[in-house]
C-alpha atoms as a PDB file:
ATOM      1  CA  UNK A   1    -117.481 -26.020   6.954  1.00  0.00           C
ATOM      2  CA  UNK A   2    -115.657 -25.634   3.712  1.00  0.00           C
ATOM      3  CA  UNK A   3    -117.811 -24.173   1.109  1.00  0.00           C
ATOM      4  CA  UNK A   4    -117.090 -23.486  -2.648  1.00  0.00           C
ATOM      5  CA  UNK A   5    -115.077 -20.917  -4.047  1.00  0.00           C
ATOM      6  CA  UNK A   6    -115.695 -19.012  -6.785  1.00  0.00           C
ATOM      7  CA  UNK A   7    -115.280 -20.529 -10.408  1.00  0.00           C
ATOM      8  CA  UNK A   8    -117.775 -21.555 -13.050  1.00  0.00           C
ATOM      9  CA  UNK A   9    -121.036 -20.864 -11.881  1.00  0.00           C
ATOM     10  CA  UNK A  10    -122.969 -24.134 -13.404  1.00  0.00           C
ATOM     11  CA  UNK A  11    -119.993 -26.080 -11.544  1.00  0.00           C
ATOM     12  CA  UNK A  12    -119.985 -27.870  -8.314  1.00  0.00           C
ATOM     13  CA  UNK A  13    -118.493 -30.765  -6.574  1.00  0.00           C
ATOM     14  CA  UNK A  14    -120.110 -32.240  -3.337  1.00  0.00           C
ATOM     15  CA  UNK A  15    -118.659 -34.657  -0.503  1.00  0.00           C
ATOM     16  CA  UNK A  16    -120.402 -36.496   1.992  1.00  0.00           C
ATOM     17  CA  UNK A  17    -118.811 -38.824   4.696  1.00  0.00           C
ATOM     18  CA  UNK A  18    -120.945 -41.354   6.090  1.00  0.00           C
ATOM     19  CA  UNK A  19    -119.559 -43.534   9.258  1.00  0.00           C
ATOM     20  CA  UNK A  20    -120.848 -46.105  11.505  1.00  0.00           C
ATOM     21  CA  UNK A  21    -120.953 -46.895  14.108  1.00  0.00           C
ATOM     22  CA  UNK A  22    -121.541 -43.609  15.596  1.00  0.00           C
ATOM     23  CA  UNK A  23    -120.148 -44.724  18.648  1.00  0.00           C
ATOM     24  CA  UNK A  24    -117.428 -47.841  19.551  1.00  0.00           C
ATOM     25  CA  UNK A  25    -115.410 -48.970  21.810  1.00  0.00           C
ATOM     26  CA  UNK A  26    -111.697 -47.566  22.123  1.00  0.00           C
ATOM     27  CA  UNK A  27    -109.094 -48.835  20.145  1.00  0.00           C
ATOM     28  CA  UNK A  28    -112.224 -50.847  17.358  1.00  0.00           C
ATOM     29  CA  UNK A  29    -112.548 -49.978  14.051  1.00  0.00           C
ATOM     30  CA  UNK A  30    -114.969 -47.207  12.711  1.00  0.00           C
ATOM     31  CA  UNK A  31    -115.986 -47.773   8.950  1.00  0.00           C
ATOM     32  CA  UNK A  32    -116.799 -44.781   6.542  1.00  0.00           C
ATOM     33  CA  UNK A  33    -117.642 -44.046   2.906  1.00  0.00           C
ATOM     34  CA  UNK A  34    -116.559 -41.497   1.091  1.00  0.00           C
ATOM     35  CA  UNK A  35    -118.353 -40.084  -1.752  1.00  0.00           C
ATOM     36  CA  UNK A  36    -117.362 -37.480  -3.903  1.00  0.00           C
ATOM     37  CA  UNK A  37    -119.857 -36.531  -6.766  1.00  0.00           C
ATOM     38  CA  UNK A  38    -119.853 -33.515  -9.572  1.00  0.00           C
ATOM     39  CA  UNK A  39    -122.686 -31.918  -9.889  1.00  0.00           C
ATOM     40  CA  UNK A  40    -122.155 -29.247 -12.687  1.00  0.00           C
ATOM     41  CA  UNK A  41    -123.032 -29.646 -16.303  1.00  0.00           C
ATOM     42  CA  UNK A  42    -119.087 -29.858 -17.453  1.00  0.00           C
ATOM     43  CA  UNK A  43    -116.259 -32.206 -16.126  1.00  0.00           C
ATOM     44  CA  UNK A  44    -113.763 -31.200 -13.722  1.00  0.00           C
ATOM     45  CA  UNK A  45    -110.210 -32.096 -13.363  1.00  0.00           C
ATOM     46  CA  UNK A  46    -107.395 -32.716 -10.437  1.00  0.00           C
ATOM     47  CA  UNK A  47    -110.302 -33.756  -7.787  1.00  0.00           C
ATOM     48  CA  UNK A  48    -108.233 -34.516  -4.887  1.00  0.00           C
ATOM     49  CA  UNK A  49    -109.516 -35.222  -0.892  1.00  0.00           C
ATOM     50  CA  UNK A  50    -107.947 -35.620   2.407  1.00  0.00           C
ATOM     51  CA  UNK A  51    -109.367 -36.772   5.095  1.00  0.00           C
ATOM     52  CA  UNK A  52    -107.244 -35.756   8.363  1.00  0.00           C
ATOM     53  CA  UNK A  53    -107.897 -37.785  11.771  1.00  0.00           C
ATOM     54  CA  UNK A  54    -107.378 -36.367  15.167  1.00  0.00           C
ATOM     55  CA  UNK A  55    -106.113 -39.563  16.012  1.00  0.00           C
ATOM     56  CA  UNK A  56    -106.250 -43.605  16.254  1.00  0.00           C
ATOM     57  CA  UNK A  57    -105.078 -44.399  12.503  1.00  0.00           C
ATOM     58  CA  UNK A  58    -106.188 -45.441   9.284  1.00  0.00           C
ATOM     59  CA  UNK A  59    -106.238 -48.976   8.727  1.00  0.00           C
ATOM     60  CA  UNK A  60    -107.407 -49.496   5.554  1.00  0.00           C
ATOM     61  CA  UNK A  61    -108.870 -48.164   1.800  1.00  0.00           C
ATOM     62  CA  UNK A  62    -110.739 -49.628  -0.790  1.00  0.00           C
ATOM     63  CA  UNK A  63    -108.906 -47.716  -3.672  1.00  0.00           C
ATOM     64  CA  UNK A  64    -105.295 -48.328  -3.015  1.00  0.00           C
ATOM     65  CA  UNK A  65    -104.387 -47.211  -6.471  1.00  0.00           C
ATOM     66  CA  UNK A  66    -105.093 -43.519  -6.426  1.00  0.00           C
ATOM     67  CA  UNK A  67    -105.641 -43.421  -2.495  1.00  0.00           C
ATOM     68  CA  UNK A  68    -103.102 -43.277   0.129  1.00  0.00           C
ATOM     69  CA  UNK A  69    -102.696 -43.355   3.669  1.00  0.00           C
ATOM     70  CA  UNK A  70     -99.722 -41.327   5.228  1.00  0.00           C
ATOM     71  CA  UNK A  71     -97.312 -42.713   7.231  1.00  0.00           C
ATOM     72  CA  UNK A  72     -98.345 -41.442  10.598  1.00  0.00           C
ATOM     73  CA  UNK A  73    -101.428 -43.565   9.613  1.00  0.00           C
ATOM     74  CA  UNK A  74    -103.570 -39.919  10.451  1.00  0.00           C
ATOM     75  CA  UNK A  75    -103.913 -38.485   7.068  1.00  0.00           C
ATOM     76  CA  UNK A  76    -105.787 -40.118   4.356  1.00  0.00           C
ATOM     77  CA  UNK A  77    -105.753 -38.539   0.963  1.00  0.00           C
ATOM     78  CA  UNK A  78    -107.671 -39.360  -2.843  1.00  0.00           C
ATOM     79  CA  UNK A  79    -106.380 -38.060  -6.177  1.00  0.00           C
ATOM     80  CA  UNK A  80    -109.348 -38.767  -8.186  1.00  0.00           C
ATOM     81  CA  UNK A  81    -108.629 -37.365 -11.057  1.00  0.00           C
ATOM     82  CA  UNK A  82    -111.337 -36.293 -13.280  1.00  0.00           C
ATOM     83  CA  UNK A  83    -114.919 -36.317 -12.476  1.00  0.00           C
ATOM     84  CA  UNK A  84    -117.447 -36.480 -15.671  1.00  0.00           C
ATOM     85  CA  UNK A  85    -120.671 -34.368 -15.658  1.00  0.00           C
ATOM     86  CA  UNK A  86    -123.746 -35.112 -13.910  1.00  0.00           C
ATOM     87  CA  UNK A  87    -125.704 -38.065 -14.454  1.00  0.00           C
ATOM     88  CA  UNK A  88    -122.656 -39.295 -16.642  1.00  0.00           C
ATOM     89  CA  UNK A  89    -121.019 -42.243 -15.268  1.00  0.00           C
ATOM     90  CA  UNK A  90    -117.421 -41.690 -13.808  1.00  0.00           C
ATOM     91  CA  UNK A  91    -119.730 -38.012 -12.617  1.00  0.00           C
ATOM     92  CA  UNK A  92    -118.657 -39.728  -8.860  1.00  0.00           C
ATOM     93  CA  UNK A  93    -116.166 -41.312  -6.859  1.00  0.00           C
ATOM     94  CA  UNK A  94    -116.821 -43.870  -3.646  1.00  0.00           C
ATOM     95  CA  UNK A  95    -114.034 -44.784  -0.819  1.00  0.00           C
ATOM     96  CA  UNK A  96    -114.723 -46.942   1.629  1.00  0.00           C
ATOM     97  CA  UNK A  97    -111.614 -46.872   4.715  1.00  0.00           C
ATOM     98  CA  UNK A  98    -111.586 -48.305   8.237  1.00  0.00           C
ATOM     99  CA  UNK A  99    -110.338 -46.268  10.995  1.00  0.00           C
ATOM    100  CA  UNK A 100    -109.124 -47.350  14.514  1.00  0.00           C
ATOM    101  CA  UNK A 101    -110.077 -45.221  16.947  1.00  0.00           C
ATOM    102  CA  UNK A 102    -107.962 -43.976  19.619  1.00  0.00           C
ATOM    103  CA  UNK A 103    -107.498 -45.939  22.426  1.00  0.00           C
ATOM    104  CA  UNK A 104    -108.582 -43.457  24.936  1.00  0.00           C
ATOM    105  CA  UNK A 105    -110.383 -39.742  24.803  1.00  0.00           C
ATOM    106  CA  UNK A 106    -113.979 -39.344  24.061  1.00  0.00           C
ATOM    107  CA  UNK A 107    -114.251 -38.830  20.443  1.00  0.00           C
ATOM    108  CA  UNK A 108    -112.166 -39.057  16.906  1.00  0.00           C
ATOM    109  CA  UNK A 109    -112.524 -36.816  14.174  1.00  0.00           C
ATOM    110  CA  UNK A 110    -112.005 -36.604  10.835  1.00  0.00           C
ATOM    111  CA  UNK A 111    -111.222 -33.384   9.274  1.00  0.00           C
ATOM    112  CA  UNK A 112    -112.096 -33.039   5.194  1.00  0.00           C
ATOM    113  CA  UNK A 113    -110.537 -31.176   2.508  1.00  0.00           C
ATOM    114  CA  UNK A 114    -111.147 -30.993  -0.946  1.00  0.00           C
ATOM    115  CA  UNK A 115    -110.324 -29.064  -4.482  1.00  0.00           C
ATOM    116  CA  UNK A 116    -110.790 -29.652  -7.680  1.00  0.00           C
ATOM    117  CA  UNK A 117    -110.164 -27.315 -11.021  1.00  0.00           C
ATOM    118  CA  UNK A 118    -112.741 -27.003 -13.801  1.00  0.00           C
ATOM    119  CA  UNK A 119    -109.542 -26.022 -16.245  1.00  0.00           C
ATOM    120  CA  UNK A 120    -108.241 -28.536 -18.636  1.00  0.00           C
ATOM    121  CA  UNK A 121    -105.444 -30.070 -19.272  1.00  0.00           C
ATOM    122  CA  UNK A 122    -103.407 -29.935 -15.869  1.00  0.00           C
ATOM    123  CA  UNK A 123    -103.826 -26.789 -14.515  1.00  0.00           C
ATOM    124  CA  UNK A 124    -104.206 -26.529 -10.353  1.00  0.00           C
ATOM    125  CA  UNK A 125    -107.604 -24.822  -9.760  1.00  0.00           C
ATOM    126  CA  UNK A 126    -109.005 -23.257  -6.437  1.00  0.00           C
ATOM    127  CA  UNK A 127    -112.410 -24.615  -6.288  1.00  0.00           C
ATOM    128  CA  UNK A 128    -113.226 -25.926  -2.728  1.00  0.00           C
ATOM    129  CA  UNK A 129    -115.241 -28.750  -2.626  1.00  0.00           C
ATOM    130  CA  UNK A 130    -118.881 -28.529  -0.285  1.00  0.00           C
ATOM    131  CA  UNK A 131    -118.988 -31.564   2.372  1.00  0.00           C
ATOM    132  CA  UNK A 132    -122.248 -32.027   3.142  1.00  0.00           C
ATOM    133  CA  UNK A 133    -121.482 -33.427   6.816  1.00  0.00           C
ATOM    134  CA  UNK A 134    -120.934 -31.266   9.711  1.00  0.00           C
ATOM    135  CA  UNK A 135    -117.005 -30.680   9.189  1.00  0.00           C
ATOM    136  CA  UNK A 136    -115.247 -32.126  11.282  1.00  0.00           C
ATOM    137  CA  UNK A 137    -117.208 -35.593  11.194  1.00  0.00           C
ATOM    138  CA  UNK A 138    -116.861 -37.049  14.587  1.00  0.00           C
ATOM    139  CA  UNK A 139    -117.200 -40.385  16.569  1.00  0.00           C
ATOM    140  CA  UNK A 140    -117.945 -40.622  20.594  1.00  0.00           C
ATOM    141  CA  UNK A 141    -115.818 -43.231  21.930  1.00  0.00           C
ATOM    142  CA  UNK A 142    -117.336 -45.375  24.792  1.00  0.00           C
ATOM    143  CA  UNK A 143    -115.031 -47.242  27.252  1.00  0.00           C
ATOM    144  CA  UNK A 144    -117.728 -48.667  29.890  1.00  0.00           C
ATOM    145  CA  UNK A 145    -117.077 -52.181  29.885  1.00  0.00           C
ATOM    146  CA  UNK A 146    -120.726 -53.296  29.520  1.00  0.00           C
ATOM    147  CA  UNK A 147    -120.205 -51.547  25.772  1.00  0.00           C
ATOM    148  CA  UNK A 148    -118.649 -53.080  22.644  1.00  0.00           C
ATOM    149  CA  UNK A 149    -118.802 -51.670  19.195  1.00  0.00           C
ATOM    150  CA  UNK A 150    -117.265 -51.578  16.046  1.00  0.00           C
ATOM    151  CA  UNK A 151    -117.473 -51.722  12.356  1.00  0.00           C
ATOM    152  CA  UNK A 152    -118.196 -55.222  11.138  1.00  0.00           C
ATOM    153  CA  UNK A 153    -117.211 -56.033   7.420  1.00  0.00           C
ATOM    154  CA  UNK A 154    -116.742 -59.775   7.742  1.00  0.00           C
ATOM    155  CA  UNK A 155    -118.578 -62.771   9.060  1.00  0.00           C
ATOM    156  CA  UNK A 156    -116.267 -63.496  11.579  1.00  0.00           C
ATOM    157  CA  UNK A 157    -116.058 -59.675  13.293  1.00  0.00           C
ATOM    158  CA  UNK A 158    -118.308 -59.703  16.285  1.00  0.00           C
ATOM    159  CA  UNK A 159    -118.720 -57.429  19.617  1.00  0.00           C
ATOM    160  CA  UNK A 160    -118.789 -58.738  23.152  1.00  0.00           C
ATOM    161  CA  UNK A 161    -118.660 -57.044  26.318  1.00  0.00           C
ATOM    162  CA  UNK A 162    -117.073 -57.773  29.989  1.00  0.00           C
ATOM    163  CA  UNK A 163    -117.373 -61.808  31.375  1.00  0.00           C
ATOM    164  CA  UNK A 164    -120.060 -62.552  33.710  1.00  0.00           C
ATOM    165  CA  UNK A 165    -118.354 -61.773  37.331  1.00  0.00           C
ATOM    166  CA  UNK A 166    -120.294 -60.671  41.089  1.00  0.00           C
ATOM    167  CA  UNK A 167    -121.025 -56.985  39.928  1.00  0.00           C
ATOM    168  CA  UNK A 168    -121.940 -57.957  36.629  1.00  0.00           C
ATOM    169  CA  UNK A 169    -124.589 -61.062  35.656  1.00  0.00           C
ATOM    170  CA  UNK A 170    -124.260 -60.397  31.936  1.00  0.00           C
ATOM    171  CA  UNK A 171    -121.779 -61.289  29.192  1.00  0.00           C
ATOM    172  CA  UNK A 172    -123.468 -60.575  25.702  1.00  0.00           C
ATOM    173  CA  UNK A 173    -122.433 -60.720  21.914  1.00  0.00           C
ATOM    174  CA  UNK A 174    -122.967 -60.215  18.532  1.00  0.00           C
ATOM    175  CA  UNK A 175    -122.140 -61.656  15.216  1.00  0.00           C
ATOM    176  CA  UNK A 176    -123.719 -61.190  11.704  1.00  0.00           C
ATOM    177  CA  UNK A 177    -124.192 -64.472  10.111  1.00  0.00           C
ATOM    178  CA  UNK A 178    -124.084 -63.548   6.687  1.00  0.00           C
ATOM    179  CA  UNK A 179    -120.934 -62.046   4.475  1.00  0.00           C
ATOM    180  CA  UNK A 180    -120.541 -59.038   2.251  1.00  0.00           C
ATOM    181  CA  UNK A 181    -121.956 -56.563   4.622  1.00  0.00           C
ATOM    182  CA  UNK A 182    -120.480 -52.852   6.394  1.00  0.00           C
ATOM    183  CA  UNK A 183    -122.837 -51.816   8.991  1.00  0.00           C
ATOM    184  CA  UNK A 184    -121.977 -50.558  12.666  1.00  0.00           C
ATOM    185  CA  UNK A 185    -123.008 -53.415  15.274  1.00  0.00           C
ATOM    186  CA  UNK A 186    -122.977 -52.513  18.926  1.00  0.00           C
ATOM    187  CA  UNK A 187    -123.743 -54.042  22.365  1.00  0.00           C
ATOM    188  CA  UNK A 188    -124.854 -52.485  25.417  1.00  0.00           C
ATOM    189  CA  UNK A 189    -126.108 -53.670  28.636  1.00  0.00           C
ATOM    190  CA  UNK A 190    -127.955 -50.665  30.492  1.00  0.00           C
ATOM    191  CA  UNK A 191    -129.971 -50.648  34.407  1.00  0.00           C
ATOM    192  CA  UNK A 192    -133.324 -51.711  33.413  1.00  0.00           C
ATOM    193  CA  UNK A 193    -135.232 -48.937  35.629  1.00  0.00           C
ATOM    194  CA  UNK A 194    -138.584 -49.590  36.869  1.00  0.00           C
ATOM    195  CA  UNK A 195    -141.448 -51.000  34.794  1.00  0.00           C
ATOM    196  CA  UNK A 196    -139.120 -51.676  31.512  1.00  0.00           C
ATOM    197  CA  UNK A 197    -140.876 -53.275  28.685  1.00  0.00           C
ATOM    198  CA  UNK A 198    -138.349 -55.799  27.720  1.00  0.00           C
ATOM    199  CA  UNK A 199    -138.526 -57.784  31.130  1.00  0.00           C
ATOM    200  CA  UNK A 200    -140.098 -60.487  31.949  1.00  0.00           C
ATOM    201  CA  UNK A 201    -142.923 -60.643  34.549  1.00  0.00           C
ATOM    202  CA  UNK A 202    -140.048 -62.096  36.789  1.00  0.00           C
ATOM    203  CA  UNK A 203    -138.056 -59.221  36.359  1.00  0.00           C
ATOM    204  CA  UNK A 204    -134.763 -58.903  34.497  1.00  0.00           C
ATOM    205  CA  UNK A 205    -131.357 -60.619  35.581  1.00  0.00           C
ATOM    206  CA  UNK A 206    -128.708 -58.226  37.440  1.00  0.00           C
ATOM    207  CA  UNK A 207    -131.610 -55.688  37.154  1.00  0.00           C
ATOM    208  CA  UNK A 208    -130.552 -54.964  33.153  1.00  0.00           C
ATOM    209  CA  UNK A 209    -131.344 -54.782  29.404  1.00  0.00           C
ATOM    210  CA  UNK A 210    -129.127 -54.957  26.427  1.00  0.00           C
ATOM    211  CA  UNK A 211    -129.585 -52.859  23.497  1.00  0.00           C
ATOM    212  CA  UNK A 212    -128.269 -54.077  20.505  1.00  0.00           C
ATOM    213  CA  UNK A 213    -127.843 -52.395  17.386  1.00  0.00           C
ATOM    214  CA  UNK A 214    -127.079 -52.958  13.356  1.00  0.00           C
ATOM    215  CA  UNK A 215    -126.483 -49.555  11.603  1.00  0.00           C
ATOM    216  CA  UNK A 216    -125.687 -50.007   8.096  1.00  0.00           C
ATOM    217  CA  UNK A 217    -123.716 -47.385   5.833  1.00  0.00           C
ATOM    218  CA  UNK A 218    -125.318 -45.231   3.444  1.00  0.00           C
ATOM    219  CA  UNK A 219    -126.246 -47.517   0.310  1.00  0.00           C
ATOM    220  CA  UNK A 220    -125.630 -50.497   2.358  1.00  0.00           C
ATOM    221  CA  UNK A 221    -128.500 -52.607   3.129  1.00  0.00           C
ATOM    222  CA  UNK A 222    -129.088 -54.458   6.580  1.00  0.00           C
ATOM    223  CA  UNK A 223    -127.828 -58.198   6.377  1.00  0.00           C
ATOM    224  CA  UNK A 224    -130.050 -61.037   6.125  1.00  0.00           C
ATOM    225  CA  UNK A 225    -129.659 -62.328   9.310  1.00  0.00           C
ATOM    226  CA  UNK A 226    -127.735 -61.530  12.781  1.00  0.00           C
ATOM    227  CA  UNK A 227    -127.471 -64.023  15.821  1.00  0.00           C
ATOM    228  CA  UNK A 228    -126.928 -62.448  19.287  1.00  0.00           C
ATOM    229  CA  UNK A 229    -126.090 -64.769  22.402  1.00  0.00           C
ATOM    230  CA  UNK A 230    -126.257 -63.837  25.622  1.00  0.00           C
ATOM    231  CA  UNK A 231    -125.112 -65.117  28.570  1.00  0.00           C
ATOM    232  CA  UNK A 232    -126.145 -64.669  32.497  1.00  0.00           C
ATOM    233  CA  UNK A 233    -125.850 -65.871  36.026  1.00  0.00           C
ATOM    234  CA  UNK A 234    -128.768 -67.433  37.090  1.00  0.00           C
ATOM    235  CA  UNK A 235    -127.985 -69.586  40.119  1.00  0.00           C
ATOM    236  CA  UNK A 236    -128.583 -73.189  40.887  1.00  0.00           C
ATOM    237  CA  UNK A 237    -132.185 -74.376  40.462  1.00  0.00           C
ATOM    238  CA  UNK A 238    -132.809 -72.437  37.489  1.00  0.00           C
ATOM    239  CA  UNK A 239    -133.777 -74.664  34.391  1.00  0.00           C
ATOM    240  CA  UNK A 240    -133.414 -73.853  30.861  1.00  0.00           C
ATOM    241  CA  UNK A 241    -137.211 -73.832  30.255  1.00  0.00           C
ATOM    242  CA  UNK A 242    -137.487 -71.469  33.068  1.00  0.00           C
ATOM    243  CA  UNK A 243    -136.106 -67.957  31.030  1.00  0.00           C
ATOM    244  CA  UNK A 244    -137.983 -66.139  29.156  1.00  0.00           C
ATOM    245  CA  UNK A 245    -136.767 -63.139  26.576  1.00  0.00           C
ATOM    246  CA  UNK A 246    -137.922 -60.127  25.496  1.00  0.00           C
ATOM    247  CA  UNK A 247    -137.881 -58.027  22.545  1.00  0.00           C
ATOM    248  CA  UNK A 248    -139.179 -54.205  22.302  1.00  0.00           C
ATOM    249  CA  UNK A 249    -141.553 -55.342  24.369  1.00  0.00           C
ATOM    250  CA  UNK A 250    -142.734 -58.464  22.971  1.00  0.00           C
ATOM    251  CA  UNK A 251    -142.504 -62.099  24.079  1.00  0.00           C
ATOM    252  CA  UNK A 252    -139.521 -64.114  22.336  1.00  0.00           C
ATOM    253  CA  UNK A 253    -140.888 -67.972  21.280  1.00  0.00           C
ATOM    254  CA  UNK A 254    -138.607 -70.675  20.158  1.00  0.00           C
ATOM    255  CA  UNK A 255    -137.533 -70.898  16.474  1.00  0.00           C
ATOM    256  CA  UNK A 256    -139.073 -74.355  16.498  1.00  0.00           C
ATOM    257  CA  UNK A 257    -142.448 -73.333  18.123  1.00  0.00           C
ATOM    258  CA  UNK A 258    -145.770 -72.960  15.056  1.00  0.00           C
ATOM    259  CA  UNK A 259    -146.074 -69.528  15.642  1.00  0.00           C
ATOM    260  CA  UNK A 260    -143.921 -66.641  16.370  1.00  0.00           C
ATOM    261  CA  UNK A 261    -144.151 -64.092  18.908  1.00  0.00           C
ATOM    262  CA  UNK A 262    -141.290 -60.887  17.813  1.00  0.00           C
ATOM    263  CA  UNK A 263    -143.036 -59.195  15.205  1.00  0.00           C
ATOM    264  CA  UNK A 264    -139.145 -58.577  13.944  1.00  0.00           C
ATOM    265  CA  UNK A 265    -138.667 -62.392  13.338  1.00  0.00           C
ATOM    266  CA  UNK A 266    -136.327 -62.828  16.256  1.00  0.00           C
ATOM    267  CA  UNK A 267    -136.527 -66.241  18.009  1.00  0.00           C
ATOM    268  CA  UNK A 268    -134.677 -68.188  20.608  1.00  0.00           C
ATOM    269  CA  UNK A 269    -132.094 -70.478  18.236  1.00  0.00           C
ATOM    270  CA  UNK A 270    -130.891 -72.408  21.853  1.00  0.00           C
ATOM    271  CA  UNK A 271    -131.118 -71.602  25.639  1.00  0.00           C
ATOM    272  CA  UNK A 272    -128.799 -73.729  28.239  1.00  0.00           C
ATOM    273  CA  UNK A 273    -127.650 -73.950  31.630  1.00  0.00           C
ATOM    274  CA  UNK A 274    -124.345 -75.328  32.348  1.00  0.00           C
ATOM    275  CA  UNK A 275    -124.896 -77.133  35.620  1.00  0.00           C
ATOM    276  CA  UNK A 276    -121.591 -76.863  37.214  1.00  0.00           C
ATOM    277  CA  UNK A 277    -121.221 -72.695  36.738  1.00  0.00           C
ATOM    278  CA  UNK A 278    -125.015 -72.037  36.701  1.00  0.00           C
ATOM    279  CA  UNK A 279    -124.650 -70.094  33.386  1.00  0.00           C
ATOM    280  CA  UNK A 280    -127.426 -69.503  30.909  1.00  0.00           C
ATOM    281  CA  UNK A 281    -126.292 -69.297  27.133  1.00  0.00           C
ATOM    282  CA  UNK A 282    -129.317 -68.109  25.395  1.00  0.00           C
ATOM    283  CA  UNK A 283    -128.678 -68.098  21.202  1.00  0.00           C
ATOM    284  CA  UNK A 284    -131.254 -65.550  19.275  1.00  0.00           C
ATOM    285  CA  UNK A 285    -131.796 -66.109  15.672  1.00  0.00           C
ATOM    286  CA  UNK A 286    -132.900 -62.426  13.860  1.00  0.00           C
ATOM    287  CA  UNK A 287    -133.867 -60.864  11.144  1.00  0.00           C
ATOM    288  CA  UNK A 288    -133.312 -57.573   9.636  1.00  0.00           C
ATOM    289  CA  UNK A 289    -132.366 -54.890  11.518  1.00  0.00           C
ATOM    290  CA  UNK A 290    -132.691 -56.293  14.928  1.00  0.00           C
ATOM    291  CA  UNK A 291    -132.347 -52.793  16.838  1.00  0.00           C
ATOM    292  CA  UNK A 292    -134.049 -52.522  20.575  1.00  0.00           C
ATOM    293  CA  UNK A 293    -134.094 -53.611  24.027  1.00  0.00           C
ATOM    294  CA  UNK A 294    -134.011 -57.068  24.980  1.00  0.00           C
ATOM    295  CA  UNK A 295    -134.264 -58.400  28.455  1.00  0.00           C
ATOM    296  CA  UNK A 296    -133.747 -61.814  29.988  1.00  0.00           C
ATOM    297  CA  UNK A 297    -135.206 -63.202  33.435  1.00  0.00           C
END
């Protein structure tokens, strides 16, 4: 990890990287913030940071003014400029960038590098900046095809994993019905085991759970609402009425029914069975977070 160089001793600049999610799907995006903040009593000029990827490529920035992304698409750099002193405004700097990750390996990283010079006018100084993050930052990559995830900055992103087929009963997905969010959403569908929580007394379709997931960045609160559908094989004879869902353990009740069961606030939106293919669409409203297990049978 970088740490700070010697220089004015009441003068320090910090960087922290925050991503989510922590995990996604090959080739999806990852979203991260950037924040760069001086902590010393005096300003500092010539603040620049690069942030250097071990591959995929940078897709986008929220400063394109002083902030550039290289052609290779790997290296993404920030001349900031002058930083104020602390607790002054302009005392710190925010980026917010989307990287794709790779489309195969296990993990990206994203290697940091920062200096900034506590001389005036514009004079080059040595002074390393401290990244609070373990250095390099790094995101596991998952390419089981019962796992979807990916940074979600728009009402319209979403996750879904592999259609319903013989070796696999589930399809499931996500979307965040609300705008202006950046939080990590992810979708997995895991074996159940024996004696899970979140199936039903009947038992659990295809023998699995799905745990789905909203991980917001740092200073980002959770959206307002999510809605998750899933979808299974349950055979012919099976009526709508018939499935029941569960949430970390608890019974999931209709949005119309008088009382609710999911101490979260989730509730079952819609649940169908399409006669011809014997497929269940089940539509959960949420609130909040909406993290946990939830099993269908």
């Amino acid at each position: 990890m970088p740490g700070q160089a010697a220089g004015p001793a009441n003068q320090k600049v910090e960087a922290a990287l925050a991503c989510e999610p922590g995990t996604v799907a090959p080739g999806a995006p990852i979203g991260c913030t950037l924040t760069v903040t001086n902590k010393g009593g005096n300003a500092v000029n010539n603040t620049t940071v690069k942030l250097t990827a071990s591959g995929g490529s940078y897709d986008s920035t929220t400063k394109p003014t002083n902030c550039t992304i290289s052609n290779d698409k790997l290296v993404l750099t920030c001349a900031i400029g002058k930083l104020n002193a602390v607790n002054t405004p302009g005392s710190s700097f925010t980026e917010t960038h989307e990287l794709l990750a790779p489309g195969s390996g296990s993990e990206v990283t994203q290697t940091f590098e920062g200096r900034y010079s506590s001389e005036t006018a514009n004079k080059r100084g040595n002074d390393t900046i401290t990244v609070t993050f373990t250095n390099p930052f790094k995101t596991n990559l998952n390419a089981l095809a019962d796992f979807d995830g990916k940074f979600s900055n728009d009402a319209a992103d979403f996750v879904q994993t592999d259609p319903i087929s013989t070796g696999n009963p589930y399809s499931t997905g996500a979307t965040l019905g609300t705008t202006g969010f950046a939080v990590g959403l992810t979708v997995e569908e895991k074996a159940a085991g024996s004696n899970n929580p979140n199936c039903p007394s009947t038992g659990c379709f295809g023998a699995q759970v799905i745990d789905f997931n909203i991980t917001p960045l740092d200073g980002v609160t959770y959206p307002a609402t999510f809605q998750l559908t899933i979808q299974v094989y349950v055979g012919p004879g099976v009526q709508a009425s018939d499935l029941d869902v569960k949430h970390d353990g608890f019974a999931v009740s209709l949005c119309t029914a008088s009382t609710q069961t999911d101490p979260k606030g989730a509730c079952i939106f819609s649940r169908t069975v399409h006669p011809s293919t014997k497929i269940a669409t089940i539509v959960i409203n949420g609130l909040g977070p909406g993290n946990g297990g939830w099993g269908v049978g």
